[in-house]
C-alpha atoms as a PDB file:
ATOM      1  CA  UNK A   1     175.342-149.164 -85.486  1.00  0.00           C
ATOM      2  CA  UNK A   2     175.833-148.825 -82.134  1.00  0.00           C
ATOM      3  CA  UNK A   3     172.823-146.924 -81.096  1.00  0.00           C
ATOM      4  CA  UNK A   4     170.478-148.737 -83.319  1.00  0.00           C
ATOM      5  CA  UNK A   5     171.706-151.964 -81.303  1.00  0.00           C
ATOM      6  CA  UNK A   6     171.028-150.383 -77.776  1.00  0.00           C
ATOM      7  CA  UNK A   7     168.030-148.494 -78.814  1.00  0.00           C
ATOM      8  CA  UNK A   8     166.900-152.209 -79.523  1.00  0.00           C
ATOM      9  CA  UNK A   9     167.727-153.994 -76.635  1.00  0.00           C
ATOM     10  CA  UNK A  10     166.394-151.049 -74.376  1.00  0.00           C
ATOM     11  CA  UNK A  11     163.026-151.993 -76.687  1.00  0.00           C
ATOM     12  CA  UNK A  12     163.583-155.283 -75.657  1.00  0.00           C
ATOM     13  CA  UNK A  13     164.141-154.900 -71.763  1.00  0.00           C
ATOM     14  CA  UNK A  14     160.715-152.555 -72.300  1.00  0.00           C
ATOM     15  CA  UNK A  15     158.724-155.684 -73.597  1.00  0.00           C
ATOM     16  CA  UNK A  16     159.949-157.807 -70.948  1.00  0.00           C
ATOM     17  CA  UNK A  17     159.166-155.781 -67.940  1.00  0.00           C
ATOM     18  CA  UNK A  18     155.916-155.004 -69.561  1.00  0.00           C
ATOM     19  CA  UNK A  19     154.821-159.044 -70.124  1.00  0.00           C
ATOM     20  CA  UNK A  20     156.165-159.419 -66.292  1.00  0.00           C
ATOM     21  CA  UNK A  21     153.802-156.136 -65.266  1.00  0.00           C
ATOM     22  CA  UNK A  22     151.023-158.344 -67.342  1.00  0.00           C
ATOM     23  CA  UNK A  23     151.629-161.440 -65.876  1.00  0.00           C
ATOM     24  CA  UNK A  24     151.695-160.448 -62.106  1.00  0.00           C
ATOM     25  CA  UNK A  25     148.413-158.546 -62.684  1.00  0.00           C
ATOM     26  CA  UNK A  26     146.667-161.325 -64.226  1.00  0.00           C
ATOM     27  CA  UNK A  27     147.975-164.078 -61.467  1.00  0.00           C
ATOM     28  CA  UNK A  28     146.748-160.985 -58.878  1.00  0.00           C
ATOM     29  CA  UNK A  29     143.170-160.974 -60.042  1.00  0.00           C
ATOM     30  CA  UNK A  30     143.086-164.876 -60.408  1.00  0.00           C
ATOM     31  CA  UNK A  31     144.652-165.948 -57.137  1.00  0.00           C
ATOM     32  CA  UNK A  32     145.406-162.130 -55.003  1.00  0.00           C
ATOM     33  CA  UNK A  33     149.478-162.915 -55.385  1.00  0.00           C
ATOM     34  CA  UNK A  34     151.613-160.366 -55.599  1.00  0.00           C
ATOM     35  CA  UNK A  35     149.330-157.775 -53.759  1.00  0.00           C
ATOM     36  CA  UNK A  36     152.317-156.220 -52.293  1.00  0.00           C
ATOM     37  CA  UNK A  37     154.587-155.656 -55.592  1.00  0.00           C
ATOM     38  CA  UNK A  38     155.928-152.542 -55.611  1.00  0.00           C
ATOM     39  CA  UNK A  39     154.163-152.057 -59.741  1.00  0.00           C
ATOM     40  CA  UNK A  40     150.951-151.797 -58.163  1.00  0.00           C
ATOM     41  CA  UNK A  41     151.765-148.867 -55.322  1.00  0.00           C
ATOM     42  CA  UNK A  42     150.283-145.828 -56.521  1.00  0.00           C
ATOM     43  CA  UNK A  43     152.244-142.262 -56.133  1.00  0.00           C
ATOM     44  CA  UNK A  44     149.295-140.943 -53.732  1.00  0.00           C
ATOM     45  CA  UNK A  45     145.570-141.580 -52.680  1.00  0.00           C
ATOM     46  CA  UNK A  46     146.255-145.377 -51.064  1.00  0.00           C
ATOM     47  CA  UNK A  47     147.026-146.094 -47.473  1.00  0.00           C
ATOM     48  CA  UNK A  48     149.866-147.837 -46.990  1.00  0.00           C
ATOM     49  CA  UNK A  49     149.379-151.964 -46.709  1.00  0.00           C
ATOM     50  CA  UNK A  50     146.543-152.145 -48.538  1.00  0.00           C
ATOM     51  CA  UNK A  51     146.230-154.104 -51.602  1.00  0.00           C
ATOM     52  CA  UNK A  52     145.164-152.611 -54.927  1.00  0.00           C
ATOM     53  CA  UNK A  53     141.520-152.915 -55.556  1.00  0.00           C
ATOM     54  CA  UNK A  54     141.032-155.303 -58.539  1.00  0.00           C
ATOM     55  CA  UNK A  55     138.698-153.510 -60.334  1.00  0.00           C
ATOM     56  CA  UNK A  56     141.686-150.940 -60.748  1.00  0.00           C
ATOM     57  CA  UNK A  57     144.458-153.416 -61.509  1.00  0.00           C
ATOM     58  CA  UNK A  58     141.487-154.631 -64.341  1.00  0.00           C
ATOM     59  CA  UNK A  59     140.324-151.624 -65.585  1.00  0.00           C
ATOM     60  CA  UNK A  60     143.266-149.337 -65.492  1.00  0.00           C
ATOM     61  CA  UNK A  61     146.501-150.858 -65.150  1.00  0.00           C
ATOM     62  CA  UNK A  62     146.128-154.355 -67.609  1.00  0.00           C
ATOM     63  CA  UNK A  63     145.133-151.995 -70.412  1.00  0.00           C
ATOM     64  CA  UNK A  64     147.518-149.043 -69.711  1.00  0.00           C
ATOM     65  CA  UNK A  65     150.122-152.046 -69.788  1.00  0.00           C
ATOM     66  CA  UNK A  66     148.741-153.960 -72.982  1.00  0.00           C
ATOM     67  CA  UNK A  67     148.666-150.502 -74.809  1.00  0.00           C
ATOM     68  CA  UNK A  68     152.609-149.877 -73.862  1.00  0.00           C
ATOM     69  CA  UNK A  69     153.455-153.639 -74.920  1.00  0.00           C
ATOM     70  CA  UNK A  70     151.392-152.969 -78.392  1.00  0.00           C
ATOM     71  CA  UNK A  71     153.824-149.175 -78.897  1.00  0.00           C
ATOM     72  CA  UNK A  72     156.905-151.059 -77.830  1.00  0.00           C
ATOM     73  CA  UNK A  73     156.405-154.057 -80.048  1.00  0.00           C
ATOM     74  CA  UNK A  74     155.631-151.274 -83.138  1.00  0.00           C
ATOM     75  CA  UNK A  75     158.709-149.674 -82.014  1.00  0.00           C
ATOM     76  CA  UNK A  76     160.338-152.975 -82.121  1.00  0.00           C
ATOM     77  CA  UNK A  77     159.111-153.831 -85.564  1.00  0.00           C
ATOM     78  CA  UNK A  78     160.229-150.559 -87.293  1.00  0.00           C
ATOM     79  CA  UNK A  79     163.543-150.397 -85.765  1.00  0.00           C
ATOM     80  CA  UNK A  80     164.039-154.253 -87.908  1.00  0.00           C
ATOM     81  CA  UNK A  81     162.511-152.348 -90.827  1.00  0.00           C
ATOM     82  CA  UNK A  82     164.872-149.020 -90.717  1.00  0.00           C
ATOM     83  CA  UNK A  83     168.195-152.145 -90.023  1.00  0.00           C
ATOM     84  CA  UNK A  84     167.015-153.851 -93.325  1.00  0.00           C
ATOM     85  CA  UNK A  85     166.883-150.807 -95.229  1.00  0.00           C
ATOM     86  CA  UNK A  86     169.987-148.989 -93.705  1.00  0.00           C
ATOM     87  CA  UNK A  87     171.732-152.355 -94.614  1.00  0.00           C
ATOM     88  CA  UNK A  88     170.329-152.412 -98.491  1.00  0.00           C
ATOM     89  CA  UNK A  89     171.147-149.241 -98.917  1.00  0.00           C
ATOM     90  CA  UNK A  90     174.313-149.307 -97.743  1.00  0.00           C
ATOM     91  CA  UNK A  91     176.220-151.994-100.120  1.00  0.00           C
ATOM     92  CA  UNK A  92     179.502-151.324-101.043  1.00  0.00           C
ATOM     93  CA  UNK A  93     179.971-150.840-104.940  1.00  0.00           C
ATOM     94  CA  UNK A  94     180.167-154.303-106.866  1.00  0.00           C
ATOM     95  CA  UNK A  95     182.746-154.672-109.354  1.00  0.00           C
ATOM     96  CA  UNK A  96     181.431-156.325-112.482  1.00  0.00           C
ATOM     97  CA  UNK A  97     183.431-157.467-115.945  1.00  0.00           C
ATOM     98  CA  UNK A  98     181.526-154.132-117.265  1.00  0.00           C
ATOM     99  CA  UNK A  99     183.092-152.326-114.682  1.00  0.00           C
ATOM    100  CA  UNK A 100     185.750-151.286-116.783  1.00  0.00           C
ATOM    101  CA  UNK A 101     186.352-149.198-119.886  1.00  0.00           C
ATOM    102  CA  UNK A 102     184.402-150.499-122.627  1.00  0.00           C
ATOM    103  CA  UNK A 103     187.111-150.596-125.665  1.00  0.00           C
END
């Protein structure tokens, strides 16, 4: 129970940052805010306090992030299906008047 409620909330954490990723890229290529956020430095290949080139951030990073928020919200939705079905298939016996020994 535990882990199936922190697998889901790290799922949910994952969505979050990944709308916020979306959003600052999108306000980046509309108005050139956030040109400095630390999402958009790449590992090697860019001087430093230059601003990402905006055919990258529309090309390369919006769908790289889309296509994580699509897995993560698939991840989301079968972690509520396995919940419903470990909780239907885990009833406790029901006691019934035919229960008992039938005399």
């Amino acid at each position: 129970m535990e882990t199936a409620i922190a697998k889901r909330k790290a799922v949910l954490e994952r969505i979050e940052s990944l709308e916020g990723a979306i959003r600052r890229a999108k306000e980046y290529l509309e108005t050139g805010t956030h040109a400095d956020w630390q999402g958009f430095r790449p590992l090697f290949g860019r001087k430093a306090g230059l601003p990402p080139h905006k055919d990258w951030v529309k090309n390369v990073f919006l769908p790289r992030r889309e296509k994580a928020l699509a897995r993560a919200e698939k991840i989301l939705e079968k972690l509520g299906a396995q919940e419903r079905l470990r909780v239907r298939d885990n009833r406790a016996p029901q006691r019934t008047a035919r229960a008992g020994p039938a005399w």
